[in-house]
C-alpha atoms as a PDB file:
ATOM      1  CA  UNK A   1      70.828  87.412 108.904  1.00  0.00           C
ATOM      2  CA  UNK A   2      69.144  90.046 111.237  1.00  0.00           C
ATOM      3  CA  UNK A   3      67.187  93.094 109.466  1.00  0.00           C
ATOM      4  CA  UNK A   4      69.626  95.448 110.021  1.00  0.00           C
ATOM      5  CA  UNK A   5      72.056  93.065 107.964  1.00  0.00           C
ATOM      6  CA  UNK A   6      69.466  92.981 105.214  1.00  0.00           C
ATOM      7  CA  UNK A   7      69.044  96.566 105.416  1.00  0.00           C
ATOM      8  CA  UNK A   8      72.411  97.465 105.160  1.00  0.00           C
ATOM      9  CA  UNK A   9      73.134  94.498 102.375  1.00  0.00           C
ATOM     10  CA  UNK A  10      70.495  96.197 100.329  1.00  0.00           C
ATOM     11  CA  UNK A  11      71.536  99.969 100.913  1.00  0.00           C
ATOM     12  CA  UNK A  12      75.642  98.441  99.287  1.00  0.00           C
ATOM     13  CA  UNK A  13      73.873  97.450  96.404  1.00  0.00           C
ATOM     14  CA  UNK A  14      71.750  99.862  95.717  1.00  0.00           C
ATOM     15  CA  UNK A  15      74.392 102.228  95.905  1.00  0.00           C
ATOM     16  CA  UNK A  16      77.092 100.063  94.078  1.00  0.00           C
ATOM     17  CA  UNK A  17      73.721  99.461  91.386  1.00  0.00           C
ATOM     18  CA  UNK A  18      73.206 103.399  90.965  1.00  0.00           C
ATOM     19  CA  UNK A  19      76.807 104.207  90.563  1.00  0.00           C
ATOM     20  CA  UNK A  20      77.184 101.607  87.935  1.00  0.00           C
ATOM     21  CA  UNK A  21      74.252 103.363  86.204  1.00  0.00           C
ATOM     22  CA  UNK A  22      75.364 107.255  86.710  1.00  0.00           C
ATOM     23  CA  UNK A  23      78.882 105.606  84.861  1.00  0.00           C
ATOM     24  CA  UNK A  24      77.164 104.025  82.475  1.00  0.00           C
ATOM     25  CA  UNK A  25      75.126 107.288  81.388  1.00  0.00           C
ATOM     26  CA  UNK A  26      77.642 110.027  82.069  1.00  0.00           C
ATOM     27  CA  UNK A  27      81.043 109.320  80.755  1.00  0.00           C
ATOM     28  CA  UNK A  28      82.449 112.634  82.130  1.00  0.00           C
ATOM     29  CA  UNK A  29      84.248 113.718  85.193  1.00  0.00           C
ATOM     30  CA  UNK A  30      80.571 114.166  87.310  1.00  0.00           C
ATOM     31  CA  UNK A  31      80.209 110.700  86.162  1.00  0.00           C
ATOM     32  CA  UNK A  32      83.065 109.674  87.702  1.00  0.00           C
ATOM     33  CA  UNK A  33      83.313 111.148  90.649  1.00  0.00           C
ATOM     34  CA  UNK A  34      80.508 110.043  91.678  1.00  0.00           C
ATOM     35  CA  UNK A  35      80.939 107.209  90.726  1.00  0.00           C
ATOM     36  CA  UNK A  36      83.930 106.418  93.017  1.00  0.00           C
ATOM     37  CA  UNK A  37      82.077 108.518  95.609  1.00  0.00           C
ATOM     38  CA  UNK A  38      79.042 106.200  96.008  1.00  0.00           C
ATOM     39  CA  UNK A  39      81.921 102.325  95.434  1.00  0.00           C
ATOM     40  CA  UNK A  40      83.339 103.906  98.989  1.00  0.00           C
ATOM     41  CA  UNK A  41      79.917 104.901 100.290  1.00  0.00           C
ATOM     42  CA  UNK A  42      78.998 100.758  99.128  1.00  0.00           C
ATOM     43  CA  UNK A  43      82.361  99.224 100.487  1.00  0.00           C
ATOM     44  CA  UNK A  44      81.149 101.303 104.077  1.00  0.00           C
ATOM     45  CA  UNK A  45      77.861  99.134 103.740  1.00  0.00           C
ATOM     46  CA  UNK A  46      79.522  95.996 103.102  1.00  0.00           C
ATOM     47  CA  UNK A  47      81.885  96.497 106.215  1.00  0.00           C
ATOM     48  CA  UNK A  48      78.986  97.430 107.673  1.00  0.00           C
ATOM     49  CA  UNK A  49      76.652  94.754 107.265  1.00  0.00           C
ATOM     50  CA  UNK A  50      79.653  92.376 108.029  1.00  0.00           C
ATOM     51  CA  UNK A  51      80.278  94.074 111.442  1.00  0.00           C
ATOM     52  CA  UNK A  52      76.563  93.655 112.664  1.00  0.00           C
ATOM     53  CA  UNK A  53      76.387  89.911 111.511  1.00  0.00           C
ATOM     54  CA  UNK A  54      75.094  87.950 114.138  1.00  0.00           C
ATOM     55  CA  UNK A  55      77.439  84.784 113.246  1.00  0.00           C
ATOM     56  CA  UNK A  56      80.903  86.888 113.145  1.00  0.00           C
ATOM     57  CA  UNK A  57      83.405  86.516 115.764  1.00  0.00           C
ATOM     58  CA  UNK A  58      85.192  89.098 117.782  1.00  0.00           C
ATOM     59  CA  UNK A  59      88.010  89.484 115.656  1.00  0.00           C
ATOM     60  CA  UNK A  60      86.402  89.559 111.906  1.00  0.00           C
ATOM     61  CA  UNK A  61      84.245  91.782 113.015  1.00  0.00           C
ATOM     62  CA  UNK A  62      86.389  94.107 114.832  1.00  0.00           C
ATOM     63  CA  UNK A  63      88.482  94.213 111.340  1.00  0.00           C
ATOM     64  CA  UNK A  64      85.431  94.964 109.390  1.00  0.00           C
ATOM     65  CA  UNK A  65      85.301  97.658 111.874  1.00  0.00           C
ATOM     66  CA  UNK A  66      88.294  99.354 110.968  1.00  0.00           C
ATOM     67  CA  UNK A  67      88.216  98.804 107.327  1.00  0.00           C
ATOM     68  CA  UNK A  68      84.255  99.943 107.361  1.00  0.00           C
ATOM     69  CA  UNK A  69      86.194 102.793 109.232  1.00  0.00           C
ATOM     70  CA  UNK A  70      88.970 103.335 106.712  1.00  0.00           C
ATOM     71  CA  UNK A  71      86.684 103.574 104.053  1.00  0.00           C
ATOM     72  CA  UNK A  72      84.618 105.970 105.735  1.00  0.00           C
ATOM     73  CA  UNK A  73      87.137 108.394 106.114  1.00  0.00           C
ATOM     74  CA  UNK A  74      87.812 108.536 102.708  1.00  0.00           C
ATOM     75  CA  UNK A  75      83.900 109.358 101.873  1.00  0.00           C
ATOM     76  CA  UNK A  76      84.398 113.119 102.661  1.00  0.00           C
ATOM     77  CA  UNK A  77      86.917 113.969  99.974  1.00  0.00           C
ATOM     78  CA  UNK A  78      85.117 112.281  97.469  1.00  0.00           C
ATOM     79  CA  UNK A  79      82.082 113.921  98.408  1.00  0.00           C
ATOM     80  CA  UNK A  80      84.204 117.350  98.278  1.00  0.00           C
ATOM     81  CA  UNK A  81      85.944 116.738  95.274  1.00  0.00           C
ATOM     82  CA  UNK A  82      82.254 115.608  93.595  1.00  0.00           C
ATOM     83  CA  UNK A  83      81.204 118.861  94.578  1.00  0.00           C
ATOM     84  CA  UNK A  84      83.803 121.143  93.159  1.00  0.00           C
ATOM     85  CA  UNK A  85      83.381 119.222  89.711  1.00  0.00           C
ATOM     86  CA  UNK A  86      80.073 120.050  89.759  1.00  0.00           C
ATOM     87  CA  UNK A  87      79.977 123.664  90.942  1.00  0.00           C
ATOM     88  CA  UNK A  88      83.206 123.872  88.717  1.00  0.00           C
ATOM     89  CA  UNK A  89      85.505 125.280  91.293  1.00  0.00           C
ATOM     90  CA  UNK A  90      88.333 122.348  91.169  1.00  0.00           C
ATOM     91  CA  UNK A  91      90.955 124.896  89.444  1.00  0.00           C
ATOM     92  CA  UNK A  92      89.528 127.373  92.125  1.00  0.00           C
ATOM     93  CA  UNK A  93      90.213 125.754  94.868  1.00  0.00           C
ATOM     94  CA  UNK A  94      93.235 123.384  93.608  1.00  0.00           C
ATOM     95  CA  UNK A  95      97.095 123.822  95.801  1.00  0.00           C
END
């Protein structure tokens, strides 16, 4: 396991740790949001970490790639929607 490994290893479970708390203390939708906001930003880590792994091959870590990828994408609308709970703008800005 290379630093970077480590460093990423530890960022996924802090995050994963500190959304576990914010549930834990806030049972309301800010709670939750961010709650599923920071599991994707920790899943990102994970497939993260994985990628950089100095004993992966090619092909695992080419599909931690795209699923570290995947996940990322869905980051921003998480982030958005944590954002509109908070500033209370959801029925604002809701189609």
């Amino acid at each position: 396991m290379n630093p970077y490994n480590f460093a990423m290893l530890t960022f996924a479970a802090g995050t994963f740790l500190l959304a576990l708390l914010v549930l834990l203390k806030r049972q309301d939708d800010i709670g939750r949001a961010y709650f599923v906001f920071n599991i994707f930003v920790a899943i990102w880590g994970v497939f993260h970490a994985v990628e950089i792994s100095q004993n992966m091959t090619y092909e695992a870590a080419l599909t931690c790639s795209r699923l570290g990828q995947a996940t990322a994408v869905l980051i921003m609308p998480t982030w958005l929607h944590l954002t509109l709970i908070i500033n209370d703008a959801e029925q604002k800005y809701r189609k």
